[in-house]
C-alpha atoms as a PDB file:
ATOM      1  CA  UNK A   1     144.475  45.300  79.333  1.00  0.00           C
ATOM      2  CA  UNK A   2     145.327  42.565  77.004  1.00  0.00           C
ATOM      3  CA  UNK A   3     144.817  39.126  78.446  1.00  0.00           C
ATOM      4  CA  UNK A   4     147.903  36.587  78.734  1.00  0.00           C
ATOM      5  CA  UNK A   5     148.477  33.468  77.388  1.00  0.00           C
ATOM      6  CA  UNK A   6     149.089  30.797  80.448  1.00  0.00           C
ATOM      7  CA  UNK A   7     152.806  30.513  79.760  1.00  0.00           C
ATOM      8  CA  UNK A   8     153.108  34.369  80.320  1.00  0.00           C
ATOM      9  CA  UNK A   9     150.619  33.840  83.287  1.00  0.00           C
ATOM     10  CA  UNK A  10     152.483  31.163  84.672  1.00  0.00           C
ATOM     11  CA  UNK A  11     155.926  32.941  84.165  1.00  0.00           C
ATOM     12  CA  UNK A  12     154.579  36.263  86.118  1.00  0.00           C
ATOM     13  CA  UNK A  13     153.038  34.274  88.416  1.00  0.00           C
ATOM     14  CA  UNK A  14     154.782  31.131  89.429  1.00  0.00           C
ATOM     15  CA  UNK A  15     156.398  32.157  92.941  1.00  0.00           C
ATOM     16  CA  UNK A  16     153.192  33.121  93.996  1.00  0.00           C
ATOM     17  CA  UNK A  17     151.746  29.598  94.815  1.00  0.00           C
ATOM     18  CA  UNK A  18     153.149  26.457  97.293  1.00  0.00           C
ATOM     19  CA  UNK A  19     151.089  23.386  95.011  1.00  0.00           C
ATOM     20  CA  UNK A  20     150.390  23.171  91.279  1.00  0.00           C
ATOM     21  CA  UNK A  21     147.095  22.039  91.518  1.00  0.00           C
ATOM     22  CA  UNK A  22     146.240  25.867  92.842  1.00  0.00           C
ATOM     23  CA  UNK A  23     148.494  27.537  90.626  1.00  0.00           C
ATOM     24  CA  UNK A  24     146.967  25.481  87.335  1.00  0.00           C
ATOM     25  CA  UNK A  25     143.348  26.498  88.694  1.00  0.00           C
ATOM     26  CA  UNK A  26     144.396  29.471  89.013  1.00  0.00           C
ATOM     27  CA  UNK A  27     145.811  30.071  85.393  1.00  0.00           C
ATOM     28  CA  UNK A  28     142.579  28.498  84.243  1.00  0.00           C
ATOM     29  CA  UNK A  29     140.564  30.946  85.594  1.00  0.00           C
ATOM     30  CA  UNK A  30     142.620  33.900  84.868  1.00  0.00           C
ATOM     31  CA  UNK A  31     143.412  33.049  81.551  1.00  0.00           C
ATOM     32  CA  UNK A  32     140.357  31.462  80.275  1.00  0.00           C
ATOM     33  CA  UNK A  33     142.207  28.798  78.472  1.00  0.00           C
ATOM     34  CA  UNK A  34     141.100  24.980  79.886  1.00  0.00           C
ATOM     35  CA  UNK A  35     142.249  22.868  82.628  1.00  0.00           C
ATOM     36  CA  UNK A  36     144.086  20.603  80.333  1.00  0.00           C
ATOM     37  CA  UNK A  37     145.745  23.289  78.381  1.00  0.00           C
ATOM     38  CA  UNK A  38     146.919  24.712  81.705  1.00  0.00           C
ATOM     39  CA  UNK A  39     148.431  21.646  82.876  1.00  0.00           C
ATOM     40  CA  UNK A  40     150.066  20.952  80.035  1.00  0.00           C
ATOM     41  CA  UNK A  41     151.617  24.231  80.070  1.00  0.00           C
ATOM     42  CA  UNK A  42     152.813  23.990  83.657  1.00  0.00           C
ATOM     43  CA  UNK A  43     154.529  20.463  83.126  1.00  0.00           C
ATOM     44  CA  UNK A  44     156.111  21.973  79.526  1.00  0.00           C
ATOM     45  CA  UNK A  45     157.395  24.860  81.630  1.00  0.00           C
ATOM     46  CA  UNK A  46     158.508  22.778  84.443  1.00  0.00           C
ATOM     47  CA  UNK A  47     159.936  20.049  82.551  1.00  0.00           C
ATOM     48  CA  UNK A  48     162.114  23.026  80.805  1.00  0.00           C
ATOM     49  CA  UNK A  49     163.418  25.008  84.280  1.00  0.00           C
ATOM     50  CA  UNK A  50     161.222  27.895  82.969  1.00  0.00           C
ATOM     51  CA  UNK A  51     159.285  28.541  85.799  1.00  0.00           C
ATOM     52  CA  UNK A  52     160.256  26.813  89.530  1.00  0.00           C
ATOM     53  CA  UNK A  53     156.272  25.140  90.692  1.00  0.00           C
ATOM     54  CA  UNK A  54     155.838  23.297  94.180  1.00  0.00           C
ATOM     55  CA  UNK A  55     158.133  20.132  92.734  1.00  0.00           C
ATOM     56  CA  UNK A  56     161.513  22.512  93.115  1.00  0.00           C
ATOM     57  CA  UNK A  57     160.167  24.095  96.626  1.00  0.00           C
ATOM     58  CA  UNK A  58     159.391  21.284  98.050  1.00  0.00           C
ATOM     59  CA  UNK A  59     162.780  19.371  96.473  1.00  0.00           C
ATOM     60  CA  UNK A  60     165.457  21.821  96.166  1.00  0.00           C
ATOM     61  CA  UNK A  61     167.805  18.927  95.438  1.00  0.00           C
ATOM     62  CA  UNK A  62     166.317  18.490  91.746  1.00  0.00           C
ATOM     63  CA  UNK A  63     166.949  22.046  90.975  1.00  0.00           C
ATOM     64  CA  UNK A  64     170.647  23.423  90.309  1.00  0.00           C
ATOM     65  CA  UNK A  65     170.758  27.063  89.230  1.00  0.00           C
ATOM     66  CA  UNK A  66     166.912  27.186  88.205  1.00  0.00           C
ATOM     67  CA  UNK A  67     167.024  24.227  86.099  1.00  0.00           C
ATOM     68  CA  UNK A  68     165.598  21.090  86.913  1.00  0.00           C
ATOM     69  CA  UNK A  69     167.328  17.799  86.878  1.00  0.00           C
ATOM     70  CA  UNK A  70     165.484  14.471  86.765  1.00  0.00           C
ATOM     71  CA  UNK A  71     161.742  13.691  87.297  1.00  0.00           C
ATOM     72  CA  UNK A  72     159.241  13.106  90.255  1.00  0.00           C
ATOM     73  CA  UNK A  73     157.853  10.118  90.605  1.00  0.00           C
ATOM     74  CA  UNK A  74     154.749  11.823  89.946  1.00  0.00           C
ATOM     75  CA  UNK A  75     155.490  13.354  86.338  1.00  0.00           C
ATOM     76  CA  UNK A  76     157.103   9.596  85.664  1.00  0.00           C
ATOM     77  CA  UNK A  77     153.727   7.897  86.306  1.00  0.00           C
ATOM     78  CA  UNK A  78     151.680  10.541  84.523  1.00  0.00           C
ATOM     79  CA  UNK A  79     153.491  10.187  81.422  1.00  0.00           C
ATOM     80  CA  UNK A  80     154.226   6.189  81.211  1.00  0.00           C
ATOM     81  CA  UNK A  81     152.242   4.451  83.700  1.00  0.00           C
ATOM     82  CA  UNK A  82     149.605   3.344  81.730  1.00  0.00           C
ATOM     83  CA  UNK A  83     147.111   2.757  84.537  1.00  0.00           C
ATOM     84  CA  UNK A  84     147.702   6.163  86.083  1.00  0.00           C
ATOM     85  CA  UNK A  85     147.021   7.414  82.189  1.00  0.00           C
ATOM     86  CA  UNK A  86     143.457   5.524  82.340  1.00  0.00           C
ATOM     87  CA  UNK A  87     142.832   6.707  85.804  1.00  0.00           C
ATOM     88  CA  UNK A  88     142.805  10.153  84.692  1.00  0.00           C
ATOM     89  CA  UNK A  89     140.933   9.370  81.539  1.00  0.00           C
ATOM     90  CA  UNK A  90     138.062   7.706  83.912  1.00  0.00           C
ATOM     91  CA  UNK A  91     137.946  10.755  86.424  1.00  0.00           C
ATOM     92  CA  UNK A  92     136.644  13.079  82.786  1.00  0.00           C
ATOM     93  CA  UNK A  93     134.430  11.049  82.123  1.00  0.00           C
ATOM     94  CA  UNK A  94     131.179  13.248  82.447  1.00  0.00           C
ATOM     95  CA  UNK A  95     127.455  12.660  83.566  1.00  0.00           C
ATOM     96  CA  UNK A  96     124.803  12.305  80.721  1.00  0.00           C
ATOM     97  CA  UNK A  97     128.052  12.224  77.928  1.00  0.00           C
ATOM     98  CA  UNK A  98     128.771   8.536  76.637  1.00  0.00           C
ATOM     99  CA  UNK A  99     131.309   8.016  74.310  1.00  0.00           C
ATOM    100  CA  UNK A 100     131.869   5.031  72.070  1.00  0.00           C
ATOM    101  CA  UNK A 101     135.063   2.909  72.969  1.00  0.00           C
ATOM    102  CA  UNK A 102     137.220   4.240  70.118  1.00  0.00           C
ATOM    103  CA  UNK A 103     136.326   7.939  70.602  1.00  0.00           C
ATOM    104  CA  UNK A 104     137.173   6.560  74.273  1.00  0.00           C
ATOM    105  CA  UNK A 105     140.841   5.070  73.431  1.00  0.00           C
ATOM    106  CA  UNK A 106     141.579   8.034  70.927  1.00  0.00           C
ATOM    107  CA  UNK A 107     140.601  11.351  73.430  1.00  0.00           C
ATOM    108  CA  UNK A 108     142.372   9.546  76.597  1.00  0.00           C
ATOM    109  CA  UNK A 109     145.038   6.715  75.188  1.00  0.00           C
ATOM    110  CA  UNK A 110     146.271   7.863  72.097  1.00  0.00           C
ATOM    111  CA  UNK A 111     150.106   6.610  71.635  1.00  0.00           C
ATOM    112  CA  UNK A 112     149.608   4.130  74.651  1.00  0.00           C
ATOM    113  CA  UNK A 113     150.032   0.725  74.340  1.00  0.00           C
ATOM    114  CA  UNK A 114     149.276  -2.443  76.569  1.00  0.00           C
ATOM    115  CA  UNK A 115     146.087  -0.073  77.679  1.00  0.00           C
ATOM    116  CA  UNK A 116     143.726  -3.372  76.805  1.00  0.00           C
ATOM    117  CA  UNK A 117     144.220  -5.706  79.587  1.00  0.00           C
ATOM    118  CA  UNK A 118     143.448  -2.680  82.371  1.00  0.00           C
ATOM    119  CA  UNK A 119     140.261  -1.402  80.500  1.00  0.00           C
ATOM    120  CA  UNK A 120     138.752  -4.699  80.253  1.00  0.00           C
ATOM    121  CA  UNK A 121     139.424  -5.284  83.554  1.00  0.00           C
ATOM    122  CA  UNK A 122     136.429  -6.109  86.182  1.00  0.00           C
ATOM    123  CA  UNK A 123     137.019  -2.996  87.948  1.00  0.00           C
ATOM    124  CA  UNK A 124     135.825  -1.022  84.817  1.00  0.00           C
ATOM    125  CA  UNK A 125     132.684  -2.314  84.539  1.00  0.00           C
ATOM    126  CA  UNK A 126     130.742   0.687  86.030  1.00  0.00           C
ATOM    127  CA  UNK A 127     132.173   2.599  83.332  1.00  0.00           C
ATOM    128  CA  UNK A 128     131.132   1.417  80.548  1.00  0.00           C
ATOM    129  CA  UNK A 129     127.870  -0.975  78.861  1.00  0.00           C
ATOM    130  CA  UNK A 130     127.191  -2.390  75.667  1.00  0.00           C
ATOM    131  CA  UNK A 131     124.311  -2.299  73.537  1.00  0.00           C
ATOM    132  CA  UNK A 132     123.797  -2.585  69.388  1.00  0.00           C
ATOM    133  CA  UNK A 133     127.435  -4.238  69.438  1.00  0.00           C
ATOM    134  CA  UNK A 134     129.433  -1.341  71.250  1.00  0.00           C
ATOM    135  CA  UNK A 135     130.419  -0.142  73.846  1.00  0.00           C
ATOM    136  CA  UNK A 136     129.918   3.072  75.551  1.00  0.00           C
ATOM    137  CA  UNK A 137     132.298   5.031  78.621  1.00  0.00           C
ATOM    138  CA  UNK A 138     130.537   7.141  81.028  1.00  0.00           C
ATOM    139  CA  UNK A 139     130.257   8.265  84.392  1.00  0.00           C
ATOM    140  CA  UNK A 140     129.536   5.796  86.813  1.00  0.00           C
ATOM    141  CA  UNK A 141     126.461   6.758  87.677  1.00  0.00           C
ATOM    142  CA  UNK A 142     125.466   7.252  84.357  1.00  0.00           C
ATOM    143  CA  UNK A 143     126.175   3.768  83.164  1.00  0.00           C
ATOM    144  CA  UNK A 144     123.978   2.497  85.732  1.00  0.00           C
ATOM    145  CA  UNK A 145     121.191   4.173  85.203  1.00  0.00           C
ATOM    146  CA  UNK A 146     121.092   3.245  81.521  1.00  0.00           C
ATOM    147  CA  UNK A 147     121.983  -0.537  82.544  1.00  0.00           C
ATOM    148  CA  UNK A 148     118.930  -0.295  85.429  1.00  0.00           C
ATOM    149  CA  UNK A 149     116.596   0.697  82.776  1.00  0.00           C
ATOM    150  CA  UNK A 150     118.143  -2.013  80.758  1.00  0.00           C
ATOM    151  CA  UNK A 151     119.311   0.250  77.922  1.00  0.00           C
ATOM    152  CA  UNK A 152     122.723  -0.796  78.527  1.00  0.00           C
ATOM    153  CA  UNK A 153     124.198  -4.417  79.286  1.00  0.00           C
END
């Protein structure tokens, strides 16, 4: 059997779940294709009235004759609130994987602007240290144990 790309998956298989955080799993794991592929996928397809996700069951209002009118809040926030955008960009940040600032800015916040005032905020400090003049994103507790063993300022 040939395999399916996720927007056939997610068109065969769309009624079948009540949240998109299962049915993107899901997709992931029987398409093979990543996490972030899948997502974008499901918001494409949503975003379109291609495929009726969670948003439409759980709203019926938005949805007149399968297509969708308006956004959530949520889908709103992921695409323009900038600190929802660098939330998400924090939470891949791996273990053991440190990336320089402007690999940093242009995997995660490409396109965004007015991102500089909320990663140089305090509250980002345990994700990222400097040392030889730049500075690195990590996991938490990454960062700290290179700044412990004074690697890292």
């Amino acid at each position: 059997m040939e395999k399916q790309t996720p927007t056939q998956w997610y068109r065969k298989n769309h009624h079948l779940f009540d949240n998109s955080k299962s049915m993107i799993n899901a997709c992931h794991l029987d398409t093979g294709s990543s996490l972030d592929i899948c997502k974008r996928l499901y918001n494409r397809l949503i975003s379109r009235g291609e495929i009726m996700g969670s948003l439409h069951e759980k709203h019926p209002h938005i949805c007149s004759n399968q297509q969708k009118i308006g956004m959530s809040e949520e889908e709103l926030r992921n695409r323009y609130d900038v600190r929802v955008i660098v939330q998400q960009a924090i939470d891949k940040l791996q273990q053991g994987i440190y990336l320089e600032e402007p690999e940093f800015i242009r995997m995660h916040l490409r396109g965004l602007t007015n991102f500089r005032h909320i990663i140089d905020h305090p509250d980002m400090v345990k994700y990222k240290g400097r040392v030889g003049g730049k500075t690195y994103w990590s996991h938490p507790s990454s960062i700290l144990k290179m700044k412990e063993e004074g690697i890292l300022n």
